[in-house]
Protein backbone atom coordinates (compact mmCIF):
# COMPACT_ATOMS: atom_id res chain seq x y z
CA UNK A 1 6.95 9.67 24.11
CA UNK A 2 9.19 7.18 22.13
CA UNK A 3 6.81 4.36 23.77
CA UNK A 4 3.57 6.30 22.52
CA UNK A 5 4.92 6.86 18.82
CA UNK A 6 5.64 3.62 18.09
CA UNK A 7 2.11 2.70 19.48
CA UNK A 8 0.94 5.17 17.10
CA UNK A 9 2.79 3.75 14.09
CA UNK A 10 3.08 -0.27 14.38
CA UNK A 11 -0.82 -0.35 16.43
CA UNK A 12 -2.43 -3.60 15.18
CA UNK A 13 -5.46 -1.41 14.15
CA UNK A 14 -3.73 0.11 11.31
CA UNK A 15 -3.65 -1.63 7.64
CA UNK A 16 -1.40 -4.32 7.43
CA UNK A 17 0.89 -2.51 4.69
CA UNK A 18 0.84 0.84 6.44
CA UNK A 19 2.29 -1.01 9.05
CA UNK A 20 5.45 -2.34 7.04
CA UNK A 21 5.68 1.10 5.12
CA UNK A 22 6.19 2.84 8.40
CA UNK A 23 8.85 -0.08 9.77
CA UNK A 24 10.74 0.49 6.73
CA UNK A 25 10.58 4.12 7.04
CA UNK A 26 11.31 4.25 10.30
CA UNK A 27 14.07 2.13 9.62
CA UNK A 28 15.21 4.55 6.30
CA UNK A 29 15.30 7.62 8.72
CA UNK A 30 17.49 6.38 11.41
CA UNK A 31 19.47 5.34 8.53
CA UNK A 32 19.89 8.73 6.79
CA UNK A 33 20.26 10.59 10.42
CA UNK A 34 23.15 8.14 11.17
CA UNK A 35 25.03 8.27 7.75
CA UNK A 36 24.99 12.37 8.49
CA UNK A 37 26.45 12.12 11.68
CA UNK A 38 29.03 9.85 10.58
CA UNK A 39 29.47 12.06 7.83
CA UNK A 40 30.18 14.42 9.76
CA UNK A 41 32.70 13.14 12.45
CA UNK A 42 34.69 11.55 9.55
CA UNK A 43 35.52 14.62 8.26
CA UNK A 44 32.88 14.05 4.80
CA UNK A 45 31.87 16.61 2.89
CA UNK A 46 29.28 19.05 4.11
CA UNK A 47 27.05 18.24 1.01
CA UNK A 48 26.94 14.74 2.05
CA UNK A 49 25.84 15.32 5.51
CA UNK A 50 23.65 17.72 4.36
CA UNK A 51 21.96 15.31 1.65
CA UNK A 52 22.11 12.52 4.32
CA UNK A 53 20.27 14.60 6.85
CA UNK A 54 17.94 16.30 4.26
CA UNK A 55 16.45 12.72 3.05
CA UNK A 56 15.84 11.73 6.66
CA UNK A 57 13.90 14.50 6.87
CA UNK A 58 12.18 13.92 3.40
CA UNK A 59 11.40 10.38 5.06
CA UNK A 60 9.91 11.90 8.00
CA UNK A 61 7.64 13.93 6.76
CA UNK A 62 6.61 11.66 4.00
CA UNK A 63 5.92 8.69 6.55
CA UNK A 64 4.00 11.59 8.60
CA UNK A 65 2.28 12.75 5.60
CA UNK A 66 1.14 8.92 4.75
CA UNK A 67 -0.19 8.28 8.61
CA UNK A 68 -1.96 11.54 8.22
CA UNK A 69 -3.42 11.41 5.45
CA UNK A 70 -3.79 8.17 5.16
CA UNK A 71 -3.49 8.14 1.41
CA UNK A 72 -1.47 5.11 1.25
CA UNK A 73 -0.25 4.65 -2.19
CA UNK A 74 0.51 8.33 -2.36
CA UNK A 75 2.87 8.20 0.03
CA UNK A 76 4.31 5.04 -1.42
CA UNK A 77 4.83 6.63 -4.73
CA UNK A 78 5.80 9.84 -2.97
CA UNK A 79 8.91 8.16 -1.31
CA UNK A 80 10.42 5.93 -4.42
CA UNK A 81 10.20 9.35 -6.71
CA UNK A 82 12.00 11.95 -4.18
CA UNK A 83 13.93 9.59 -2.10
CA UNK A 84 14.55 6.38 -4.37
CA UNK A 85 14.98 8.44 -7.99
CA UNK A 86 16.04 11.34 -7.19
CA UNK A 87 17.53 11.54 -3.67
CA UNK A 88 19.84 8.40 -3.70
CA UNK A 89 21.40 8.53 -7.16
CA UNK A 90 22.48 12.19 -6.06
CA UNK A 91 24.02 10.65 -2.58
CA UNK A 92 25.43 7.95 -4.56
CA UNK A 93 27.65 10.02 -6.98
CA UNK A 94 28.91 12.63 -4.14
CA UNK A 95 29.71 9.92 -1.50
CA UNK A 96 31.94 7.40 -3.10
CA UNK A 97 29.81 6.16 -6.14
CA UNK A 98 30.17 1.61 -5.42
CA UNK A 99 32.87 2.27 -3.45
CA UNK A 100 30.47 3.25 -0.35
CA UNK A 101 27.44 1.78 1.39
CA UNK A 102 24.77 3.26 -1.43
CA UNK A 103 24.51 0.11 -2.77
CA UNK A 104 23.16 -1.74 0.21
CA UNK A 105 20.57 1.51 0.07
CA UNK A 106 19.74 0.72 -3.38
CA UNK A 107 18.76 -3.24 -2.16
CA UNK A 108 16.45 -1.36 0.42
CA UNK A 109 15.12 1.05 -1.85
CA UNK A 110 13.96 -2.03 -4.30
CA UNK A 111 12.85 -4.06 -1.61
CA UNK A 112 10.42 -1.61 0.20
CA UNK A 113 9.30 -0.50 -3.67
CA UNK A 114 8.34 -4.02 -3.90
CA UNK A 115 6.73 -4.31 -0.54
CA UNK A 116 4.57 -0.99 -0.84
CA UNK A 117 3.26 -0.66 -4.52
CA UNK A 118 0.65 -2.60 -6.25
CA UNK A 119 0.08 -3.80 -9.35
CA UNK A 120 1.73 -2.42 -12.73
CA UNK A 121 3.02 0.44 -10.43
CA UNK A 122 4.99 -1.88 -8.41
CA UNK A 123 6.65 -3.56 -11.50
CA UNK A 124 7.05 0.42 -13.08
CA UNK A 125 8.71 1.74 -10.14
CA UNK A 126 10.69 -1.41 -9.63
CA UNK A 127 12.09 -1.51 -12.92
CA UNK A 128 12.98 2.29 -12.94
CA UNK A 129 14.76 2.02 -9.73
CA UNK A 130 17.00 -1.04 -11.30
CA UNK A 131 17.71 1.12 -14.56
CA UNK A 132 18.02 4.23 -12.69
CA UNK A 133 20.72 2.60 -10.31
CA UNK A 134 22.55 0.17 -12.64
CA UNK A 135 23.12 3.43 -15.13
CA UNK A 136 24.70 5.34 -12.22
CA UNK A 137 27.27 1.85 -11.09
CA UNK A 138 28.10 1.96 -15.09
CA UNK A 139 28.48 5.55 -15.36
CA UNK A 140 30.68 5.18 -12.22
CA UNK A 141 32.62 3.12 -13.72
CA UNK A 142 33.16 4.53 -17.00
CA UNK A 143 33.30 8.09 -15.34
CA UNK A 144 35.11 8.09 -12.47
CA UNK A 145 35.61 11.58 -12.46
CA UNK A 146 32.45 12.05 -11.77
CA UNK A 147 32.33 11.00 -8.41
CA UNK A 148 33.34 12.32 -5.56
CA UNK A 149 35.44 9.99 -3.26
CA UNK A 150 35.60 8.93 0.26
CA UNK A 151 38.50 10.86 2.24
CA UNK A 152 40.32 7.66 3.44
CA UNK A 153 40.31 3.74 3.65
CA UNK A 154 38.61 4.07 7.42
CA UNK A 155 35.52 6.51 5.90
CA UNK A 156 35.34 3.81 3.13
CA UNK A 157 35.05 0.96 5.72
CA UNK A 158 32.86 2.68 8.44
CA UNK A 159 30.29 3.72 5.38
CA UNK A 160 30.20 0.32 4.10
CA UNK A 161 30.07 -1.38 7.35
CA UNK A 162 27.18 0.86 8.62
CA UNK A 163 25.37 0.77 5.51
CA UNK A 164 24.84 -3.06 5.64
CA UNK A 165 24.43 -3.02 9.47
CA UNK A 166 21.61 -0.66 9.04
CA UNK A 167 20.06 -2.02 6.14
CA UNK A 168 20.55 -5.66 7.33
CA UNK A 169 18.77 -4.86 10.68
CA UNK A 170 15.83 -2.79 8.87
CA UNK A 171 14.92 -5.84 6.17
CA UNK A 172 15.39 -8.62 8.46
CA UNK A 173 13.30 -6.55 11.40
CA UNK A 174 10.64 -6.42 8.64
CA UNK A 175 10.90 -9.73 7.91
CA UNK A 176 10.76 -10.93 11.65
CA UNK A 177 7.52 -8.79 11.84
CA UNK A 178 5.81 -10.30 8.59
CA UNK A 179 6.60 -13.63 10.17
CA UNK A 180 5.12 -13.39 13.32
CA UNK A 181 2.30 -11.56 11.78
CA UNK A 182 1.89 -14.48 10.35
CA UNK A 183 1.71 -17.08 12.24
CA UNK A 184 -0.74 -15.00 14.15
CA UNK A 185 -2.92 -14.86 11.50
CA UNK A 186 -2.05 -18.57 10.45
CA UNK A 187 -3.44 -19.57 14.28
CA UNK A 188 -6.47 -17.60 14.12
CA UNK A 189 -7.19 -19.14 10.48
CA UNK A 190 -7.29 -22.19 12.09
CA UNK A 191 -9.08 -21.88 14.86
CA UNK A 192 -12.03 -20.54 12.43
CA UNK A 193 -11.36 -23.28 10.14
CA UNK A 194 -11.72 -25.75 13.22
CA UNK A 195 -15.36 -23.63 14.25
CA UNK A 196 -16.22 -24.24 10.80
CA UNK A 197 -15.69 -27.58 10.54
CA UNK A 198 -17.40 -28.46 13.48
CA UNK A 199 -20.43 -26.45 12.67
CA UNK A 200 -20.34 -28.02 9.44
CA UNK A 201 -20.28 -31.44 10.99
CA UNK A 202 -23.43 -30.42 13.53
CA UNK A 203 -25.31 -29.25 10.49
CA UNK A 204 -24.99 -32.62 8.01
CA UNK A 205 -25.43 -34.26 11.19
CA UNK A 206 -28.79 -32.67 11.62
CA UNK A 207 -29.44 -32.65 7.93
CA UNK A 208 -29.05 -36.68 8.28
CA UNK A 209 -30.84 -37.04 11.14
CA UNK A 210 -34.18 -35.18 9.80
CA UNK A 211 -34.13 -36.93 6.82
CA UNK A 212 -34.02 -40.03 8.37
CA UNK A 213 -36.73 -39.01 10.56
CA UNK A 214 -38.80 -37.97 7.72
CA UNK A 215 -38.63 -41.61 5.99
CA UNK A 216 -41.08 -43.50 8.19
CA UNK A 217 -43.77 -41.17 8.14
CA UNK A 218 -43.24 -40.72 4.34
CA UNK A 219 -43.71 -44.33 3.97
CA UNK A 220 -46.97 -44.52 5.81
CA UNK A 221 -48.71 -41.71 3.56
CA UNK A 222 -47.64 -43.62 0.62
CA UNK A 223 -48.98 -46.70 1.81
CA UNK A 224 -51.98 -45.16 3.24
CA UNK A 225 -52.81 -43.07 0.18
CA UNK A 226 -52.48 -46.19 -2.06
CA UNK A 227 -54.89 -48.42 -0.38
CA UNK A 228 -57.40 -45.54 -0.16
CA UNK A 229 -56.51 -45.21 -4.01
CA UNK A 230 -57.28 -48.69 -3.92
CA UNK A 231 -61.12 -48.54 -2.43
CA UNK A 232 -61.68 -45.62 -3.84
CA UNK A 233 -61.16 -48.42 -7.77
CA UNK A 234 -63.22 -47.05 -10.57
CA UNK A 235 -66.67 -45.78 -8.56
CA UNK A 236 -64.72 -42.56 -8.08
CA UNK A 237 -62.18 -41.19 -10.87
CA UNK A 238 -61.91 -37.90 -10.01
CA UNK A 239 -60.58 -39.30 -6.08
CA UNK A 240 -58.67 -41.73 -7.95
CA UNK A 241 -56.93 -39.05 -9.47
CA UNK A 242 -56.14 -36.90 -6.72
CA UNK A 243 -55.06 -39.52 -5.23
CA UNK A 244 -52.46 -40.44 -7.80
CA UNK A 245 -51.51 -37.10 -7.68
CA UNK A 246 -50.93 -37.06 -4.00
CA UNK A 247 -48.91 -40.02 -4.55
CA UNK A 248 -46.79 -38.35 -7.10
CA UNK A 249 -46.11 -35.70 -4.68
CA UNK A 250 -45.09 -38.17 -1.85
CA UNK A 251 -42.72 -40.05 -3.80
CA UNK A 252 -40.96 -36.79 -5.05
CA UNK A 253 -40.70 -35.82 -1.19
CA UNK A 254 -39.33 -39.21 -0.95
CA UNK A 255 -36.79 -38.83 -3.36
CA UNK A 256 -35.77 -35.68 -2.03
CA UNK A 257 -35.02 -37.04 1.56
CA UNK A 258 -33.44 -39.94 0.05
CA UNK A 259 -31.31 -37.05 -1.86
CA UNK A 260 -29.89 -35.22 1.25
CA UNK A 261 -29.57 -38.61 2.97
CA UNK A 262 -26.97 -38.96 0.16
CA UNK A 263 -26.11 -35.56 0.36
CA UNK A 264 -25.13 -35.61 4.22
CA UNK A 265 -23.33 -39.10 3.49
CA UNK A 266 -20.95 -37.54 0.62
CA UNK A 267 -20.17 -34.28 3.01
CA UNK A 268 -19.41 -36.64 5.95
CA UNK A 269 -17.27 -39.34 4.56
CA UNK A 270 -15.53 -41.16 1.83
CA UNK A 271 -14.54 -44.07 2.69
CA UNK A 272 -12.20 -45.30 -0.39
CA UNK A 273 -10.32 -48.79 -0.77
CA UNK A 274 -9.50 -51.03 -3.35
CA UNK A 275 -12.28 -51.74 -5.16
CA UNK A 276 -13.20 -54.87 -8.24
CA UNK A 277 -15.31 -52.12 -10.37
CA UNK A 278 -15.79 -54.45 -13.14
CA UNK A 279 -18.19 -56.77 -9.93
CA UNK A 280 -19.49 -53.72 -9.07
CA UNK A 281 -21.09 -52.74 -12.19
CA UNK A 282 -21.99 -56.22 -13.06
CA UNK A 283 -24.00 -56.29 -9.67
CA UNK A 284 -25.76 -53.24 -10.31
CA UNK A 285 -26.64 -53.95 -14.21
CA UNK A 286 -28.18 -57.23 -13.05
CA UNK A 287 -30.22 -55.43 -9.89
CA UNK A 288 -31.36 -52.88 -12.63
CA UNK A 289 -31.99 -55.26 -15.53
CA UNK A 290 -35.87 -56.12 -14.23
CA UNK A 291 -36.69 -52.61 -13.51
CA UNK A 292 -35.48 -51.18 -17.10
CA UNK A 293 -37.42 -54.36 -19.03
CA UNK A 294 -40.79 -53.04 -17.09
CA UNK A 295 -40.31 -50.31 -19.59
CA UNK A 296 -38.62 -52.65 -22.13
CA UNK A 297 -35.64 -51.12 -22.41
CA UNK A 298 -32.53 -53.11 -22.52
CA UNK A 299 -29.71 -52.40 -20.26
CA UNK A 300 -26.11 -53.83 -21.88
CA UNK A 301 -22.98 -53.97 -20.29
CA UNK A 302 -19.95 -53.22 -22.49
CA UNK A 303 -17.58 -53.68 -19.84
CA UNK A 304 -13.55 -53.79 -21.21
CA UNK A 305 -12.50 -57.45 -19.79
CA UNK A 306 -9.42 -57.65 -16.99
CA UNK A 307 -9.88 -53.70 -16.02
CA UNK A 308 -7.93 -53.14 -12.78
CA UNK A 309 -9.51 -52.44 -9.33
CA UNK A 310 -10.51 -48.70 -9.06
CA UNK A 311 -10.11 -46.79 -6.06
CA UNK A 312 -12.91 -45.54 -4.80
CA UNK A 313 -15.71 -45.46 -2.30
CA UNK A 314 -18.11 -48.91 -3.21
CA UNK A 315 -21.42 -47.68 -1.90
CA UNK A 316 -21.43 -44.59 -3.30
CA UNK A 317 -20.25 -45.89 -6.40
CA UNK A 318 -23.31 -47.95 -6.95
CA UNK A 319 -25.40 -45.11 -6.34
CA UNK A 320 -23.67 -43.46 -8.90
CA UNK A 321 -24.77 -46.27 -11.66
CA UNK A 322 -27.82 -46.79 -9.91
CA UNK A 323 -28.84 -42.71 -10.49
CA UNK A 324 -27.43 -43.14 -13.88
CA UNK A 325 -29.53 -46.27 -15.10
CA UNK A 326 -32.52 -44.50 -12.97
CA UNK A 327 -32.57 -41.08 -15.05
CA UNK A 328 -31.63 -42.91 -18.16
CA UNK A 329 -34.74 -45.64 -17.58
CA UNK A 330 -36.89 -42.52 -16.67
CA UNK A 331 -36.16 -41.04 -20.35
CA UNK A 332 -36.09 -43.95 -22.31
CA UNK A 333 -38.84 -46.15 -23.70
CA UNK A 334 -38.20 -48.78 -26.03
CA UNK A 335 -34.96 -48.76 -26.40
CA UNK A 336 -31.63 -49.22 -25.42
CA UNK A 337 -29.28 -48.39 -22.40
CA UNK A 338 -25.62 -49.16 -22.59
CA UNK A 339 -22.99 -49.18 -19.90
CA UNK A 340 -19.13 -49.33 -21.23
CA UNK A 341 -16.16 -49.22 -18.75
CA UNK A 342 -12.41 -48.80 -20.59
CA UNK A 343 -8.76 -47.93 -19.32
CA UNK A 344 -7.56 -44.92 -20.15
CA UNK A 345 -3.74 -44.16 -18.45
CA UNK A 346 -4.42 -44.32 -15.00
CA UNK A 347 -7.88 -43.75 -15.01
CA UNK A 348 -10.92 -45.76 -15.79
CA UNK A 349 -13.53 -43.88 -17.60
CA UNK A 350 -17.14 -44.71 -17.81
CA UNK A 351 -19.73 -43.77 -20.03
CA UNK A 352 -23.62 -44.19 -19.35
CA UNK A 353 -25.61 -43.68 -22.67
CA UNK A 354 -29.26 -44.37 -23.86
CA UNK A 355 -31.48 -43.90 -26.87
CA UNK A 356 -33.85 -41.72 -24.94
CA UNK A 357 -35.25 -38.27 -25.45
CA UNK A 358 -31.72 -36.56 -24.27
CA UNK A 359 -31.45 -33.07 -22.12
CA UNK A 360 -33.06 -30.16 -23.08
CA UNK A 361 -30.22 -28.19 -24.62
CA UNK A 362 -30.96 -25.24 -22.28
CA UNK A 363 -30.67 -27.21 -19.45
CA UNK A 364 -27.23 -29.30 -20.40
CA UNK A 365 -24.30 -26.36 -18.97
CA UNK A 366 -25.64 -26.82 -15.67
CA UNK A 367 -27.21 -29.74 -15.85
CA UNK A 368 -25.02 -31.37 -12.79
CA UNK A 369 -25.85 -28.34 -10.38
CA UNK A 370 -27.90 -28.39 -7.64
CA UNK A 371 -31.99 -28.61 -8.00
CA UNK A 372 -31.40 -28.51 -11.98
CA UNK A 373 -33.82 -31.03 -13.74
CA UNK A 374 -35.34 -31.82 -17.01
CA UNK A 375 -38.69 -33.57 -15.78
CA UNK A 376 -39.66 -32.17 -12.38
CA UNK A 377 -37.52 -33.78 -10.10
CA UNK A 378 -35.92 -33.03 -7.11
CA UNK A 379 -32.47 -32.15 -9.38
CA UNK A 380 -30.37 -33.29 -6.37
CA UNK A 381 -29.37 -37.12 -8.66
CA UNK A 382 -26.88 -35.69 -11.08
CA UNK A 383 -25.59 -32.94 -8.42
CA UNK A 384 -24.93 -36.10 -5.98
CA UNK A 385 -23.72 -37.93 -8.61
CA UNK A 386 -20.83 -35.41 -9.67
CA UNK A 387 -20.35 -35.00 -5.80
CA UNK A 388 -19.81 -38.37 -5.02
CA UNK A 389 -17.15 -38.74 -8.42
CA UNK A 390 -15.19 -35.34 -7.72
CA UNK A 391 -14.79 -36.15 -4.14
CA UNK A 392 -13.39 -40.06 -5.30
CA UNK A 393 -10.78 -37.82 -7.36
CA UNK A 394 -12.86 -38.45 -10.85
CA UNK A 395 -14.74 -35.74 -13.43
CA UNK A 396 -17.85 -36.18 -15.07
CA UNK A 397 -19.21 -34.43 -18.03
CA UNK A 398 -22.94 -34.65 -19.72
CA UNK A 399 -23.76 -34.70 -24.10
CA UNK A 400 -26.54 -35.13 -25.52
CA UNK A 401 -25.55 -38.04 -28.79
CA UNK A 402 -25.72 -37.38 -32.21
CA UNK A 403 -28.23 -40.06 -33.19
CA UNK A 404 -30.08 -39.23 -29.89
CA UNK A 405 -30.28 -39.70 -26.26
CA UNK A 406 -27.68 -38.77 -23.39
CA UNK A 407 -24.48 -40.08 -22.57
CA UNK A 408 -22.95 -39.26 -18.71
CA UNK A 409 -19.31 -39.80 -18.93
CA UNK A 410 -16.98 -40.29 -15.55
CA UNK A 411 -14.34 -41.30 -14.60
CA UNK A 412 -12.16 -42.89 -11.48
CA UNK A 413 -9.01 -43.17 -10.50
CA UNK A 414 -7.08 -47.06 -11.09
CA UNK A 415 -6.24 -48.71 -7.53
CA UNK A 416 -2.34 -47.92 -7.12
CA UNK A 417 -1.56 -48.61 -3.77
CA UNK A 418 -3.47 -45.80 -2.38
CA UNK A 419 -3.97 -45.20 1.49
């Protein structure tokens, strides 16, 4: 039967907390039952034994009451008002005031208030139970007469003694319990967390691979619908058309593979070392200097002389600036694009800027998430390109400037002996 009702009280199947309230109930019976019966064969006083026995009974039914019910919080808030307020301070004053084991009962009461209540009802509770019980040690002390005494050095000792025992054995029980609970629940966590990350690795594995599949034939259409767009010359406009259209289409589909290529790269791996990031964005302003005069725009490079290496991940780097000087080319005509790298503490911080038609105020809050774009793209550039930063341990934020155009500010962290 004993076997059966603590199956019935600790089962696995029961809320976590309901489980800790009844250990510490459980634990606050024996407790009272015990201090009644030594009560007793010490020779106490019969209201002691009587108020001993009477709030292990109080505890019984309440933990009963709770399991039935299974109203929780009521019978939480149940046990600190008749057994914690009322029950204890009147056991503490007729059996020996601090001079007996109700302080140790006090720590417990406390302890399981904290445990069992949420919220501002945990702090309420909490707090009453500390004023309640540090006004009856004072009053104790300033009113002895007011408490009734332990018969005899050996009563004070054995009341003492099996008031810490008891408590002692309850608390750390519980805490034995909490800790195995969980590191059970700490090994399962990981073992999902493990499934997870291998899923997640089969997925941008798959992602990568259809992308790359996708390229070739991708390549072929374009090249395909540009020499029919070719024959087709000026006997047909309206083909010609279509056909530039087409072509439109197939180089947006383009872009978007070449996105989630990207995409699948970030998720997979960083690979960051020490890095010359002043080289780096020279390389890139002079691959990206031909393309941005097609449109004659000027790209400048405002680079702060002797910066430090960065660390960071290279290739993903220059597909940072390269999306940058691509989105700022695509929005600019005429004009200017300026790159300008400075140290600031131990970061450098970038800024990207043009004298293009800026982003559409609407559009600028979320203008780094995912399929967000201001002229029909793919909206997968500036979500890769805060990606790639954030994961290289850098932030990035978007304006549009006051005399016009946009300005993409980053930043990365200085090489400092990082592993």
């Amino acid at each position: 039967m004993i076997k059966r009702l603590i199956s019935r009280l600790f089962d696995e199947k029961l809320e976590f907390r309901l489980r800790i309230f009844n250990m510490l109930a459980l634990g606050g019976i024996i407790i009272s039952y015990m201090m009644a019966i030594i009560t007793v064969f010490q020779g106490g006083t019969a209201m002691m034994a009587l108020m001993n026995a009477a709030a292990g009974t109080g505890a019984l039914l309440l933990t009963a009451l709770t399991n039935i019910s299974g109203r929780c919080q009521l019978g939480y808030t149940l046990t600190a008002i008749t057994v914690f307020l009322i029950t204890f301070p009147v056991m503490f004053f007729i059996g020996g005031g601090y001079r007996s084991g109700m302080p140790c009962f006090f720590l417990f009461a406390v302890i399981f208030t904290v445990c069992m209540l949420d919220g501002a009802k945990m702090f309420i509770f909490a707090g009453l139970e500390l004023a309640v019980y540090s006004a009856c040690i004072f009053t104790a002390y300033l009113r002895p007469s007011l408490i009734t005494p332990l018969e005899s050095e050996a009563a004070y000792l054995s009341d003492v003694y099996a008031g810490f025992a008891v408590v002692a054995l309850v608390l750390g029980s519980t805490v034995y319990f909490l800790l195995r609970l969980y590191k059970k629940q700490q090994k399962a966590l990981d073992e999902r967390n493990l499934l997870l990350a291998e899923m997640n690795r089969r997925k941008t594995a798959m992602l990568a691979d259809m992308s790359h599949e996708m390229r070739t034939p991708l390549t072929v259409v374009s090249v395909d619908i540009q020499r029919a767009a070719d024959m087709a010359g000026e006997s047909s406009p309206e083909t010609k058309e279509l056909l530039a259209g087409a072509q439109d289409e197939i180089m947006r589909l383009a872009r978007l593979v070449n996105g989630l290529l990207s995409l699948a790269s970030v998720r997979e791996s960083v690979s960051r070392q020490k890095t010359d990031y002043s080289a780096l964005i020279r390389h890139t302003v002079q691959a990206w200097s031909t393309l941005t005069a097609k449109k004659n725009n000027s790209l400048t490079d405002l680079t702060e002389p002797g910066l430090p290496p960065v660390f960071c991940d290279p290739d993903l780097f220059a597909e940072v600036l390269s999306n940058l000087f691509e989105n700022a080319n695509r929005h600019t005509s005429g004009g200017e694009i300026q790159i300008k790298a400075v140290r600031d503490g131990g970061m450098i911080k970038t800024t990207v800027s043009d004298t293009g038609e800026g982003i559409p105020e609407k559009l600028l809050p979320d203008i780094f998430a995912r399929g967000v774009s201001g002229s029909g793209g793919t909206g997968y550039g500036l979500y890769i390109v805060k990606m790639i930063i954030e994961a290289n341990g850098g932030t990035v934020t978007a304006e549009n400037q006051p005399e016009g155009g946009a300005a993409i500010t980053f930043t990365v962290p200085v090489y400092a002996g990082q592993v």
